[in-house]
Protein backbone atom coordinates (compact mmCIF):
# COMPACT_ATOMS: atom_id res chain seq x y z
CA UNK A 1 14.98 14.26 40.45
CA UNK A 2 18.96 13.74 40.64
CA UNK A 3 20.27 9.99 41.30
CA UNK A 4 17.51 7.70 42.91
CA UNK A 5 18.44 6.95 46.84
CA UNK A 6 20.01 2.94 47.59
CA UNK A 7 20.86 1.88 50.68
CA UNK A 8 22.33 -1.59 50.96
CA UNK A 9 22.28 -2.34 47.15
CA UNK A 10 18.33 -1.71 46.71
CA UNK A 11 17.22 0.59 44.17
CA UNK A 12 14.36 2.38 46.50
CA UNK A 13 13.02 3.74 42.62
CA UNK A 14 12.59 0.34 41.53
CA UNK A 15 10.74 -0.48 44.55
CA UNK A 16 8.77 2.82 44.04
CA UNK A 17 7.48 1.46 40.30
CA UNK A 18 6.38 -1.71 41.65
CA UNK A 19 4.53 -0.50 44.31
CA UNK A 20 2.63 1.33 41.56
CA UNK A 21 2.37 -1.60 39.48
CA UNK A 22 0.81 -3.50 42.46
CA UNK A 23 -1.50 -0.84 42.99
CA UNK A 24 -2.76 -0.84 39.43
CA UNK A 25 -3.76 -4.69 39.63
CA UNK A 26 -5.17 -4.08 43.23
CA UNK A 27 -7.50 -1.47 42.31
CA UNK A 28 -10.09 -3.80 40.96
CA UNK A 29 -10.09 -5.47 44.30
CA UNK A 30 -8.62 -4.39 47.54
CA UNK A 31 -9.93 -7.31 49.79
CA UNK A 32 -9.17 -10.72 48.38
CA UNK A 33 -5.35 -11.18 48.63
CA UNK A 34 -4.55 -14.77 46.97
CA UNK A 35 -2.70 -17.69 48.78
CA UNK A 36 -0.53 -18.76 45.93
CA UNK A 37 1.37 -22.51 46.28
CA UNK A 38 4.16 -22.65 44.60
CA UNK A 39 6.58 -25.27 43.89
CA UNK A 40 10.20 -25.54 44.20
CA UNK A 41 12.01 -29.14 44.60
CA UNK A 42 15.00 -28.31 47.10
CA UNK A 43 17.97 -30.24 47.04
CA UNK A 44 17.33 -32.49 50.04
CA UNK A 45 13.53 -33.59 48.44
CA UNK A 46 13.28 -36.67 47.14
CA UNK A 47 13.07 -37.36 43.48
CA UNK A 48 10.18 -36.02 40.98
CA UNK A 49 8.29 -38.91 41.01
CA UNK A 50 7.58 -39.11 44.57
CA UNK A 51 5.42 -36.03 44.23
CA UNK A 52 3.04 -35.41 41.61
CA UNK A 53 4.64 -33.42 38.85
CA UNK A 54 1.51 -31.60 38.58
CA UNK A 55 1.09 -30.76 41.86
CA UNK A 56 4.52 -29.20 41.88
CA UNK A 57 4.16 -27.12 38.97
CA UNK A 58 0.32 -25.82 39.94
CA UNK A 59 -0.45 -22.03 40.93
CA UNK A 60 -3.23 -22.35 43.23
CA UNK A 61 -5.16 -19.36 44.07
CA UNK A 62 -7.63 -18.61 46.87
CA UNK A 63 -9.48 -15.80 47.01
CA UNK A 64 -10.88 -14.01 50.06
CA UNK A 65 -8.04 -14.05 52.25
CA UNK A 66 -6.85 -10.58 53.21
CA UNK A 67 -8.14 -9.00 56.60
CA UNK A 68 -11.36 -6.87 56.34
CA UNK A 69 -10.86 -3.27 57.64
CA UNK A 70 -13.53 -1.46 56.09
CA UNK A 71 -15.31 -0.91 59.02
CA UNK A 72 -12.39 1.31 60.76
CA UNK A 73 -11.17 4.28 59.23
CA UNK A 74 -7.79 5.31 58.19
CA UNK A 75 -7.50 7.67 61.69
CA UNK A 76 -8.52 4.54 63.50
CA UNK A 77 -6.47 2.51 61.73
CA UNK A 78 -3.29 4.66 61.94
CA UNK A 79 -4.07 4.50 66.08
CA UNK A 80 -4.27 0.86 65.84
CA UNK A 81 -0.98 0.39 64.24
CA UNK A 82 -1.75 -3.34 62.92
CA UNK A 83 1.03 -5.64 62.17
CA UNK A 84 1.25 -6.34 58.47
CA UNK A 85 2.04 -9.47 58.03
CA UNK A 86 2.42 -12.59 54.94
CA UNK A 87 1.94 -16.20 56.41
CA UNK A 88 3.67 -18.74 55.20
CA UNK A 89 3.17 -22.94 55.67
CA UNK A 90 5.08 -25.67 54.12
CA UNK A 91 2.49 -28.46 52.48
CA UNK A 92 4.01 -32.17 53.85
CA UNK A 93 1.84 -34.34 53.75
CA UNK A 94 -2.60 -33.98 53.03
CA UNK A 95 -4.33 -32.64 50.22
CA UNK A 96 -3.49 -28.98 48.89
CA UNK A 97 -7.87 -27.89 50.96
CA UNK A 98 -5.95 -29.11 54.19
CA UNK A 99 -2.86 -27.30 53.51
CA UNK A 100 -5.19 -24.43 52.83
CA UNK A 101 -7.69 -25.32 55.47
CA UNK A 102 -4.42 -24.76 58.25
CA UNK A 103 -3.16 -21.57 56.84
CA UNK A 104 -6.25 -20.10 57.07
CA UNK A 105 -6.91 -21.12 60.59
CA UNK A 106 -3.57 -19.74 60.80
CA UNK A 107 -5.04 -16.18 59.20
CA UNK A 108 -7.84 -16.16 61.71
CA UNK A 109 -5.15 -16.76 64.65
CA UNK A 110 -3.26 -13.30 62.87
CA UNK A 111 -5.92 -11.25 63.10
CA UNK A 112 -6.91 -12.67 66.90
CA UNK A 113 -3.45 -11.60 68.28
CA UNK A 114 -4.22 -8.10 66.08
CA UNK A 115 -2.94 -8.33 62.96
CA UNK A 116 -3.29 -7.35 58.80
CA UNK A 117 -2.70 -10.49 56.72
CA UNK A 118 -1.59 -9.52 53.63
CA UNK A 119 -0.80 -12.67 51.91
CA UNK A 120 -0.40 -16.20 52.57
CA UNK A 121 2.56 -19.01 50.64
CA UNK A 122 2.37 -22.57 50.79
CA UNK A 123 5.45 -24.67 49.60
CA UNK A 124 5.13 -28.19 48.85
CA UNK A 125 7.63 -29.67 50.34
CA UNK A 126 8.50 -33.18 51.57
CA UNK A 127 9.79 -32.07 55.01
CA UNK A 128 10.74 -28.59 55.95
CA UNK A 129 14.09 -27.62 54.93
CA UNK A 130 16.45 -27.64 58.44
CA UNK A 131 17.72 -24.36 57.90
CA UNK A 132 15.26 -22.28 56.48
CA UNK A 133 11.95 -24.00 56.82
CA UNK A 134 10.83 -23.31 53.15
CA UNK A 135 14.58 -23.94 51.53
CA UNK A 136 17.09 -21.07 50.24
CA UNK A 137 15.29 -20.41 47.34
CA UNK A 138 11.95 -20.19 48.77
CA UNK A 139 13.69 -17.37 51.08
CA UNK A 140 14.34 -14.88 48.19
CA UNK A 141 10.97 -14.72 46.80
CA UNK A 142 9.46 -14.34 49.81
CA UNK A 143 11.53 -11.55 50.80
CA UNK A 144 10.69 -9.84 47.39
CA UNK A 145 6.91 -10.47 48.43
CA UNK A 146 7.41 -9.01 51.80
CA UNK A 147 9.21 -6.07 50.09
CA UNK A 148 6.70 -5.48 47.76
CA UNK A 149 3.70 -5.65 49.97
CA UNK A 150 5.40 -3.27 53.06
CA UNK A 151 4.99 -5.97 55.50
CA UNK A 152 6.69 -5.95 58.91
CA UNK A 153 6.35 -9.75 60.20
CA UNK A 154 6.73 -12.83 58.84
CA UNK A 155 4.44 -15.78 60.47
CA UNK A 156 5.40 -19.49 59.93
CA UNK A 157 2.80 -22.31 59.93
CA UNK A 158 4.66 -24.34 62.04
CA UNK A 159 7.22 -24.17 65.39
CA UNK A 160 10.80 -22.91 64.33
CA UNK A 161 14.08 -24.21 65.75
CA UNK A 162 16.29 -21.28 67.07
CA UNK A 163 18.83 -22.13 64.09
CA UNK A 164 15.88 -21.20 61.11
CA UNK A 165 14.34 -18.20 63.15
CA UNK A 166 17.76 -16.19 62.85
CA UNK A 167 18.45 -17.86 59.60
CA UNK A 168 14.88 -16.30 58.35
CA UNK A 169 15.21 -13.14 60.44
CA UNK A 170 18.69 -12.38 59.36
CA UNK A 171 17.78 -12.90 55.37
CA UNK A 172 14.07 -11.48 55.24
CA UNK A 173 15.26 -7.99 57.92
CA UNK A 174 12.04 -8.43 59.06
CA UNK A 175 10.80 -10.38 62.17
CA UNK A 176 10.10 -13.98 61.77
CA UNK A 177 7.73 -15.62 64.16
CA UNK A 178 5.92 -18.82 64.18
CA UNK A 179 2.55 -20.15 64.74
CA UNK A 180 3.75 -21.56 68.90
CA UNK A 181 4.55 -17.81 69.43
CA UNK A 182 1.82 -16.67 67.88
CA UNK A 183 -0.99 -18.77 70.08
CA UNK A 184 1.37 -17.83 72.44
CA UNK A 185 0.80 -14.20 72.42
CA UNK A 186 -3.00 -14.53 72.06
CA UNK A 187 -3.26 -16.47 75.37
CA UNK A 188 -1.16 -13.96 76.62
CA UNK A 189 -3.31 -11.33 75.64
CA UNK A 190 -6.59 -12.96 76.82
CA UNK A 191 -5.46 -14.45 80.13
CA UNK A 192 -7.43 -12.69 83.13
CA UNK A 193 -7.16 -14.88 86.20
CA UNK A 194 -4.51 -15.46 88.46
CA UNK A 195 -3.46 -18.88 87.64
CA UNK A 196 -4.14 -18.27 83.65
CA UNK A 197 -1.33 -15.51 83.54
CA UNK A 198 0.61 -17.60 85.55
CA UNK A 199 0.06 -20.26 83.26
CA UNK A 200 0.51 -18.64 79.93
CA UNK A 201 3.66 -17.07 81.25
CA UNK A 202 5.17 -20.28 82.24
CA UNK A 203 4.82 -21.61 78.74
CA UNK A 204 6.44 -18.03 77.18
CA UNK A 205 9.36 -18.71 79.60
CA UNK A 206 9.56 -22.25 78.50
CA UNK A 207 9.44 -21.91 74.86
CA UNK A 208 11.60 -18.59 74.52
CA UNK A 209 14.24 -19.93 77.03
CA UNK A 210 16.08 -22.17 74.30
CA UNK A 211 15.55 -19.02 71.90
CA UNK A 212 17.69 -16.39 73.98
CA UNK A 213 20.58 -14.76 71.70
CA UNK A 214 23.68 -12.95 72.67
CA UNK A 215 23.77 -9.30 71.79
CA UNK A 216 27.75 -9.54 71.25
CA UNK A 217 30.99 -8.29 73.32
CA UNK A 218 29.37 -5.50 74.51
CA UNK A 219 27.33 -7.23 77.14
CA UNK A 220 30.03 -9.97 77.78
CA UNK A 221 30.91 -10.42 81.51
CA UNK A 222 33.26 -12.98 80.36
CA UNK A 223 36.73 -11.56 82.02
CA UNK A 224 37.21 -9.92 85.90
CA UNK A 225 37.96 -6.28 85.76
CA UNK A 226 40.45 -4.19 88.56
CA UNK A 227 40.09 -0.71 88.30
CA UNK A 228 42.73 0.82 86.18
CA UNK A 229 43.07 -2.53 84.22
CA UNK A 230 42.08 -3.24 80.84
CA UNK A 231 42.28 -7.32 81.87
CA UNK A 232 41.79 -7.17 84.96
CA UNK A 233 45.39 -8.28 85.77
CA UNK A 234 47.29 -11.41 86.75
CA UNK A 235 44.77 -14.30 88.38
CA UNK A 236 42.19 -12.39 87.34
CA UNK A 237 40.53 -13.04 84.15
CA UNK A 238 38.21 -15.66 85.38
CA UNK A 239 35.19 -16.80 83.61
CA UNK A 240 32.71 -14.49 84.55
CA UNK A 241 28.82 -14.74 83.45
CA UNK A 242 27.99 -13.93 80.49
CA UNK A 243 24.65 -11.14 80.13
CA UNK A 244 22.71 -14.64 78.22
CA UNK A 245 24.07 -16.65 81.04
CA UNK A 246 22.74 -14.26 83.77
CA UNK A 247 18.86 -13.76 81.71
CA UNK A 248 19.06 -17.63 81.30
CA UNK A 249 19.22 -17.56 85.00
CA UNK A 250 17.11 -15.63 86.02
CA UNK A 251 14.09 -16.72 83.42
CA UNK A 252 14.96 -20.54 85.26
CA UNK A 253 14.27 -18.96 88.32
CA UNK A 254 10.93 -16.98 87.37
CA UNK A 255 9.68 -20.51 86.28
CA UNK A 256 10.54 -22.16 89.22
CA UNK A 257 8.79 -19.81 91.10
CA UNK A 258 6.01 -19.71 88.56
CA UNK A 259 5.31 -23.86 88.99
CA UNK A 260 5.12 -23.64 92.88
CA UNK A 261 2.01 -20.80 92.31
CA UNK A 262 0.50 -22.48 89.89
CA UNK A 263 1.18 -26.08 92.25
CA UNK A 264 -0.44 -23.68 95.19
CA UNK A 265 -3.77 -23.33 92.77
CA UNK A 266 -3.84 -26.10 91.49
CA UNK A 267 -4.46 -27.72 94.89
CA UNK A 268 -7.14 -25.19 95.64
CA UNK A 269 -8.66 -26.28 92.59
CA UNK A 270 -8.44 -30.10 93.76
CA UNK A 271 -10.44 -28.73 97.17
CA UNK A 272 -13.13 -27.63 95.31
CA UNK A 273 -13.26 -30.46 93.07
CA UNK A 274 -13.29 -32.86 96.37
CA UNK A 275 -15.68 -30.95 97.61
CA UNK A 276 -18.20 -31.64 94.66
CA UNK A 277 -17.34 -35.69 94.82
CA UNK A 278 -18.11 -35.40 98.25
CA UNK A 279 -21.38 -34.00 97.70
CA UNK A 280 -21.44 -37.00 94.58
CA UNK A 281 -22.15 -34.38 92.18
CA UNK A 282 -21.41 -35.48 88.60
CA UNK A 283 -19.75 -33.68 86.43
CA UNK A 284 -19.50 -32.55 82.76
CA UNK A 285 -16.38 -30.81 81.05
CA UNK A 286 -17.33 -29.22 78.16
CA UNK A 287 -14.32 -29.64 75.39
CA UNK A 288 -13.66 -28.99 71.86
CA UNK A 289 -11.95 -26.81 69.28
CA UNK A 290 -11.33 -23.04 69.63
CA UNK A 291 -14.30 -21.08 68.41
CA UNK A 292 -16.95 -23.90 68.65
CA UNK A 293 -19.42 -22.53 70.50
CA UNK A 294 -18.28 -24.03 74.23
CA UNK A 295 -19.28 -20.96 75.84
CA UNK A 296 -21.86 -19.88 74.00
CA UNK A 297 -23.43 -23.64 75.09
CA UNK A 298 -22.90 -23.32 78.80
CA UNK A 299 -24.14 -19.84 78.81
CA UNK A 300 -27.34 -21.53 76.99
CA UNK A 301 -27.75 -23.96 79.14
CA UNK A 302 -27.02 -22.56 83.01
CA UNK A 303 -27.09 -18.77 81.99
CA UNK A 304 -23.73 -18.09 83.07
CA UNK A 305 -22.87 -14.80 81.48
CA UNK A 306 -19.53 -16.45 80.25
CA UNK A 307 -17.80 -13.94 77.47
CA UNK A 308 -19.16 -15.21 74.14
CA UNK A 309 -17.07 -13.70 71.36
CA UNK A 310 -16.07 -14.70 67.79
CA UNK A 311 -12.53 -14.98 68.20
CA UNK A 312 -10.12 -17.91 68.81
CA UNK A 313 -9.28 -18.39 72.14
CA UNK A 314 -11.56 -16.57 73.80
CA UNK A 315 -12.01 -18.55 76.72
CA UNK A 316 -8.92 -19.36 78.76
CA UNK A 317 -10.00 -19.45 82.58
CA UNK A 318 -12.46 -22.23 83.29
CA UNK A 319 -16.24 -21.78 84.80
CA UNK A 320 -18.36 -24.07 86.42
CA UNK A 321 -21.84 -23.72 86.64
CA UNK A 322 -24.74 -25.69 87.75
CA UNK A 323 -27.31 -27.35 85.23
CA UNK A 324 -30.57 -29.92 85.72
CA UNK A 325 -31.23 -32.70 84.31
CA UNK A 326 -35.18 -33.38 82.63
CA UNK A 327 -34.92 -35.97 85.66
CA UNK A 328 -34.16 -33.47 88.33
CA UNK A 329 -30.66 -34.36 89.10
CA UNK A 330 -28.01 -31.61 89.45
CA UNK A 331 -24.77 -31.58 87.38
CA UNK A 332 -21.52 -29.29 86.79
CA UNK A 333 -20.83 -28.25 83.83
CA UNK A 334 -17.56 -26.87 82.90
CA UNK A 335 -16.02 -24.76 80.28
CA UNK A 336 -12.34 -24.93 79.43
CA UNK A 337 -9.98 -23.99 77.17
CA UNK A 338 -10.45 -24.57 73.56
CA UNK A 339 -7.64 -27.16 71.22
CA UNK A 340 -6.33 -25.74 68.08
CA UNK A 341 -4.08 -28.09 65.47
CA UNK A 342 -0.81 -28.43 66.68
CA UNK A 343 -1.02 -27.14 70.19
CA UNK A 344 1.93 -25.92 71.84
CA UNK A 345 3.81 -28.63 74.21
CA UNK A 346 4.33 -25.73 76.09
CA UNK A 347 1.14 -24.68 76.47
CA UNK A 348 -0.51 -28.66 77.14
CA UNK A 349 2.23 -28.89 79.91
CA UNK A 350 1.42 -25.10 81.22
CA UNK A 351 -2.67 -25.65 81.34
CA UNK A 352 -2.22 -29.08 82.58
CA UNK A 353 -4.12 -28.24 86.11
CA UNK A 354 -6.68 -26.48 83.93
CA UNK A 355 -6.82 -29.56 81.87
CA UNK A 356 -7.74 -31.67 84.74
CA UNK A 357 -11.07 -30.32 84.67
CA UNK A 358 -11.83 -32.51 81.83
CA UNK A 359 -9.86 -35.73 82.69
CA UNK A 360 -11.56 -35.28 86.38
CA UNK A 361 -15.44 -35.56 84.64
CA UNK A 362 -17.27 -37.89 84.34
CA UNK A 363 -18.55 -37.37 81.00
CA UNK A 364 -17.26 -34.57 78.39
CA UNK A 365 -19.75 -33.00 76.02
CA UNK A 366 -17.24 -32.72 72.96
CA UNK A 367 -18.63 -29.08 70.97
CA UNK A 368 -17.86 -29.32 67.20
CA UNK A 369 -18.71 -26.58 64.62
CA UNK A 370 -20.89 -28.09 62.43
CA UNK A 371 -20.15 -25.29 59.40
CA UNK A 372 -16.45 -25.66 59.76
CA UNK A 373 -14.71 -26.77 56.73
CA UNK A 374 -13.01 -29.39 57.96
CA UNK A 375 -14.91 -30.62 61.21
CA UNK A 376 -13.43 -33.88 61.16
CA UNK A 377 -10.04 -32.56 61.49
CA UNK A 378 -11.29 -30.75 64.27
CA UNK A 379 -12.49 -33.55 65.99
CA UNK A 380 -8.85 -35.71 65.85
CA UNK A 381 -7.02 -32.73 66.85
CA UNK A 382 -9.23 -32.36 69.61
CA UNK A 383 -8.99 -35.98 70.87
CA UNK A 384 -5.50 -35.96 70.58
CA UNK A 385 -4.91 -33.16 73.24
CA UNK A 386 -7.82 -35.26 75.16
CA UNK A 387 -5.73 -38.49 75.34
CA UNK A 388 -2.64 -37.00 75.80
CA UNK A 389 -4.22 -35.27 78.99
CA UNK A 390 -5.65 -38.64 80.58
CA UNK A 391 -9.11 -38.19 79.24
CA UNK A 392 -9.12 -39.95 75.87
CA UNK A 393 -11.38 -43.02 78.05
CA UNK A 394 -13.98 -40.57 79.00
CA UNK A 395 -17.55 -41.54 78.20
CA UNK A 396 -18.33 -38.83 75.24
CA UNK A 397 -20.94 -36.95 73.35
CA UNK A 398 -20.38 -34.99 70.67
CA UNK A 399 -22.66 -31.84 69.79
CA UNK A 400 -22.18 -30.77 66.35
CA UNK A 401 -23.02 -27.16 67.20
CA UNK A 402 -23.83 -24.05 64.64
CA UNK A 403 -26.74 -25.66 63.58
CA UNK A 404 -28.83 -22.78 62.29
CA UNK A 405 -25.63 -21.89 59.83
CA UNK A 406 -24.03 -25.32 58.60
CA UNK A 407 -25.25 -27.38 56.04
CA UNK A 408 -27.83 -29.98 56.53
CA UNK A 409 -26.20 -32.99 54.43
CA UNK A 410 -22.64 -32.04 56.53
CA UNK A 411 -24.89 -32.38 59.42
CA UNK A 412 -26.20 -35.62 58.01
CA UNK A 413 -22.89 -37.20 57.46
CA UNK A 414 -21.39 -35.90 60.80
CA UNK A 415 -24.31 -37.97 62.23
CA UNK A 416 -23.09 -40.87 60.69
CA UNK A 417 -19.35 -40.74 61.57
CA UNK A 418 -20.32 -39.70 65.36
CA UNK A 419 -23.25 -42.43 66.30
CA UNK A 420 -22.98 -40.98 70.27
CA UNK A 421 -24.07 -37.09 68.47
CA UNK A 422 -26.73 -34.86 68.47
CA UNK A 423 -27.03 -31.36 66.39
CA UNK A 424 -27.49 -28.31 67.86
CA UNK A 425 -27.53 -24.84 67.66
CA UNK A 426 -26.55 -22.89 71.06
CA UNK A 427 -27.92 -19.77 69.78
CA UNK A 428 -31.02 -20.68 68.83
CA UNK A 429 -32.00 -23.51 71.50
CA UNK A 430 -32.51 -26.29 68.89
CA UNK A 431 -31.95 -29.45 69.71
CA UNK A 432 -31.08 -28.52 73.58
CA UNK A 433 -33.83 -30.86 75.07
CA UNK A 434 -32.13 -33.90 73.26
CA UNK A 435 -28.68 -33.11 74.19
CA UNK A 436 -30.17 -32.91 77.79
CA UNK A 437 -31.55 -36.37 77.60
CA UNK A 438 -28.31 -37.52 76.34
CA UNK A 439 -26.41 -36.05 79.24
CA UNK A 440 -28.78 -37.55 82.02
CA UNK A 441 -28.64 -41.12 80.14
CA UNK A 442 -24.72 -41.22 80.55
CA UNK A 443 -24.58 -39.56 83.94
CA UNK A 444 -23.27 -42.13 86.26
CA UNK A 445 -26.31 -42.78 88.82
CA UNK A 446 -26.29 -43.35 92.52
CA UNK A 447 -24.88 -46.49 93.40
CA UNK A 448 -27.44 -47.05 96.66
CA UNK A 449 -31.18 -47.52 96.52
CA UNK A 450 -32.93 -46.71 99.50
CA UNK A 451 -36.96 -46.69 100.56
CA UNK A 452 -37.63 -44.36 103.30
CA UNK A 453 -40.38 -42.47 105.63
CA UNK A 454 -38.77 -38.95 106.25
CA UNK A 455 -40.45 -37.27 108.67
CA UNK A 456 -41.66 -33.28 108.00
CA UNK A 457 -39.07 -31.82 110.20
CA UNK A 458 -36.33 -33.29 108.10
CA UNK A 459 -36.87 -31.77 104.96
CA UNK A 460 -33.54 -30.98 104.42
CA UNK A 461 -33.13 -35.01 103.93
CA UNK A 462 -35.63 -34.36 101.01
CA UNK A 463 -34.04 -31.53 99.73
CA UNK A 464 -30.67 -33.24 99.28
CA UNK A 465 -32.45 -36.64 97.99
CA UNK A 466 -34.02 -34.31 95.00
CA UNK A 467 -30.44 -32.37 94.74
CA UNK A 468 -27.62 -35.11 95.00
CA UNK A 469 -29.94 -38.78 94.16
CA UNK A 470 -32.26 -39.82 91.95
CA UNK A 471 -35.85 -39.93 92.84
CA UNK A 472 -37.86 -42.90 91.76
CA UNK A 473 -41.05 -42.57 94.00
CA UNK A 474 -42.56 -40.44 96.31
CA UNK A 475 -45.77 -39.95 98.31
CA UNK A 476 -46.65 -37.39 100.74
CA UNK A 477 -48.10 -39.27 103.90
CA UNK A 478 -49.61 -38.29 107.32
CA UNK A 479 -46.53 -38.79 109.14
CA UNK A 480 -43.71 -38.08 106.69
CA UNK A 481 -42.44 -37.72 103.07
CA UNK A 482 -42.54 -41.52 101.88
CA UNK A 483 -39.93 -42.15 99.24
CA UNK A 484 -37.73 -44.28 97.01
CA UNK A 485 -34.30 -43.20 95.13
CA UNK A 486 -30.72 -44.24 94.40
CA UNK A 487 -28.20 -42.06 96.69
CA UNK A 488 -24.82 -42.10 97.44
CA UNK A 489 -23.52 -43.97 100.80
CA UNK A 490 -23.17 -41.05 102.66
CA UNK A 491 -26.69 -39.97 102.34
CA UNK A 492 -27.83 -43.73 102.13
CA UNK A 493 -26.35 -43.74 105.98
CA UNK A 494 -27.88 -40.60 107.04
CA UNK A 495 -31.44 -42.37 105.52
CA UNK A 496 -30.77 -45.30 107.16
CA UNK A 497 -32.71 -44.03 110.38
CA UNK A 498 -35.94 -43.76 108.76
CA UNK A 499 -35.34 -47.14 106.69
CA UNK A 500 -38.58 -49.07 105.80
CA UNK A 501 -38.49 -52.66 106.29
């Protein structure tokens, strides 16, 4: 066999045995890859004490985790070219389920953007470490894990400053994102509208802008040139721009340009929106957490044909679509852009005109998935992005959604917590009917009541009486349509003709 190849100090034959090893103790089981937490007290952590000693030196392990590809075959897989990649988080603060609980979430966002999770490390650690994230010592053993597993990207559960992204990417050789750029890419990916790819690339700009990195002298535009000189000569070695100066540039001037089309539809989006007030239709915005069921609801309830799929971020373009209440009244309801944990800043401030669809309502039907583990977490992360959007104040109902699949006693004790709830399951219909009562009771009503004769020949006063008010009597005379109903002033004036006394 002669002298096993190295290159850079690695013994490739070493590396050769261990991949054997490994696939000796995978053969068993080829689909559950374990999240294993591991301990190590850097030298900036506080002392023992402060964190359990146990909890330091425990091995936790969670099976289930890798990515399922048994339904695509090897030539499909080979096409596909997945990114293998080993997640890792850093365990602050919680218990070690909702350390767990976010990595996974952060699995499912891998394998939305289109990639192979191969395994998943949690540290605990007081705060991450400033220059690596997960501390210098942390760094080796994950590079032996992403070494012995053949992985290509490294994802962090959390947003990376500039300094620990090269730090990472310049000790593992292999390329380090982290869970902002991730969510970024997935929006990126599912964007179809006009003002949604304008919108997701706005925040790309905005959060790779501070990221940009020099590629050396070689691009430098730092000194003048003359031709024939080296220098460029006597009173000419000026300052020139450098090739990050000039992309810095020009990525400021892609998002200016960016904000003024996005400004240009967001106001066409305000028309519309005026339009509806001026008609005094009320309106619902349906919100919640990526992968509740929003869109699977409104498509239950209006028949919208929104895209219903099992993935996160599915939905990033907003719909509106009519709905009835048991009453008779008409109402918009609205789906918008699911909330994940930890939301890009860049993305809030991006989607903000899409956002407005839900502090604009007047009532937001909040979906939670009812067989989530960890629904309440769901529901403050959701809130969060709510209030920090202007509609934390909104009057709200919560439909615990999934119904046919959770479990009843979560159900029960959702309930509980969320008085203003109702369960429901958007694809079998249950509980529908109630969350349509609920809707109509917190509808705001027409401020104007009004008692009429409307003569045959303007039905069309009718017509908008059933559509835009609230009908509390009618009687179908001789001479005209005799009614009663709460309207708004504008169609309380046009009324005012055929006033009874």
């Amino acid at each position: 066999m002669g002298k096993p190849r190295t290159r850079r100090g690695v013994d490739w034959s070493c590396m050769t045995r261990r991949h054997e090893n490994q696939a000796e103790s995978l053969a068993t089981d080829t689909r559950d890859v374990d999240i294993r937490l591991t301990f190590v007290p850097p030298e900036d952590e506080p002392a023992t004490g402060e964190l359990d000693l146990e909890d330091r030196q425990a091995l936790r392990r969670v099976p289930g985790f890798s990515t399922d590809l048994t339904d695509i075959s090897e030539v499909e897989y080979r096409q596909l070219r997945l990114e293998r990649v080993v997640l890792v988080g850093v365990w602050t603060s919680g218990s070690a389920e909702d350390a767990e609980n976010s990595l996974r979430e952060l699995k499912l966002l891998a394998e939305t953007a289109g990639a192979q999770v191969l395994e998943g490390l949690i540290q605990r650690r007081a705060r991450p470490d400033q220059a690596t994230y997960i501390g210098r010592g942390k760094v080796e053993e994950l590079r032996e894990t992403v070494v012995a597993t053949g992985a290509d990207t490294v994802i962090c559960d959390g947003e990376l400053s500039p300094a620990q992204l090269r730090n990472l990417e310049e000790r593992i050789k292999v390329k380090v994102i982290d869970r902002t750029a991730l969510i970024l890419d997935i929006f990126a990916q599912h964007a179809k509208s006009k003002e949604g790819k304008a919108q997701v690339e706005l925040a790309q700009l905005t959060y790779f802008l501070p990221r940009l990195r020099g590629w050396g002298g070689s691009l430098s535009r730092q000194t003048g040139g003359r031709a024939g000189g080296a220098t460029g000569g006597v009173g000419l070695r000026g300052p020139g721009e450098t090739k990050l100066e000039i992309d810095r540039r020009r990525i400021r001037a892609r998002m200016a340009k960016l904000r003024r089309e996005i400004a240009e539809l967001r106001a066409n989006r305000e028309t519309k929106r005026l339009q509806r007030r001026r008609n005094a239709v009320p309106s619902v915005a349906i919100a919640g957490y990526t992968n509740a069921g929003k869109s699977s609801l409104l498509n239950r309830l209006t028949g919208a044909g929104v895209l219903v799929e099992d993935a996160l971020f599915a939905t990033l373009d907003p719909t509106t679509r009519r709905a009835t209440t048991p009453d008779g009244r008409t109402f918009t309801l609205t789906d918008t852009v699911g909330f994940v944990r930890h939301l890009p800043h860049q993305l809030v401030e991006a989607f903000r005109s899409t956002l407005e669809e839900v502090s604009e309502a007047d009532l937001v039907l909040h979906v939670v998935d009812g067989s989530h583990p960890d629904p309440e977490g769901q529901i403050r992360a959701v809130r969060e992005v709510l209030a920090e959007t202007g509609a934390g104040d909104l009057p709200e109902i919560v439909a615990i959604n999934k119904a046919d699949i959770a479990d009843p006693v979560e159900l029960a004790r959702l309930r509980t917590l969320e008085p203003r709830s109702v369960v429901v399951s958007a694809r079998t219909g249950q509980g529908l009917p109630e969350l349509l009562e609920m809707i109509a009771a917190e509808l705001p009503r027409p401020a104007v009541e009004v008692s009429a004769l409307v003569p045959y020949t303007r039905g069309d006063l009718v017509s908008r009486v059933h559509e835009h008010g609230e009908v509390l009597e009618i009687e179908h005379t001789d001479t005209g349509t005799r009614l009663r109903a709460r309207v708004d002033p504008g169609l309380a004036a046009m009324l005012d003709g055929y006033a009874l006394a």
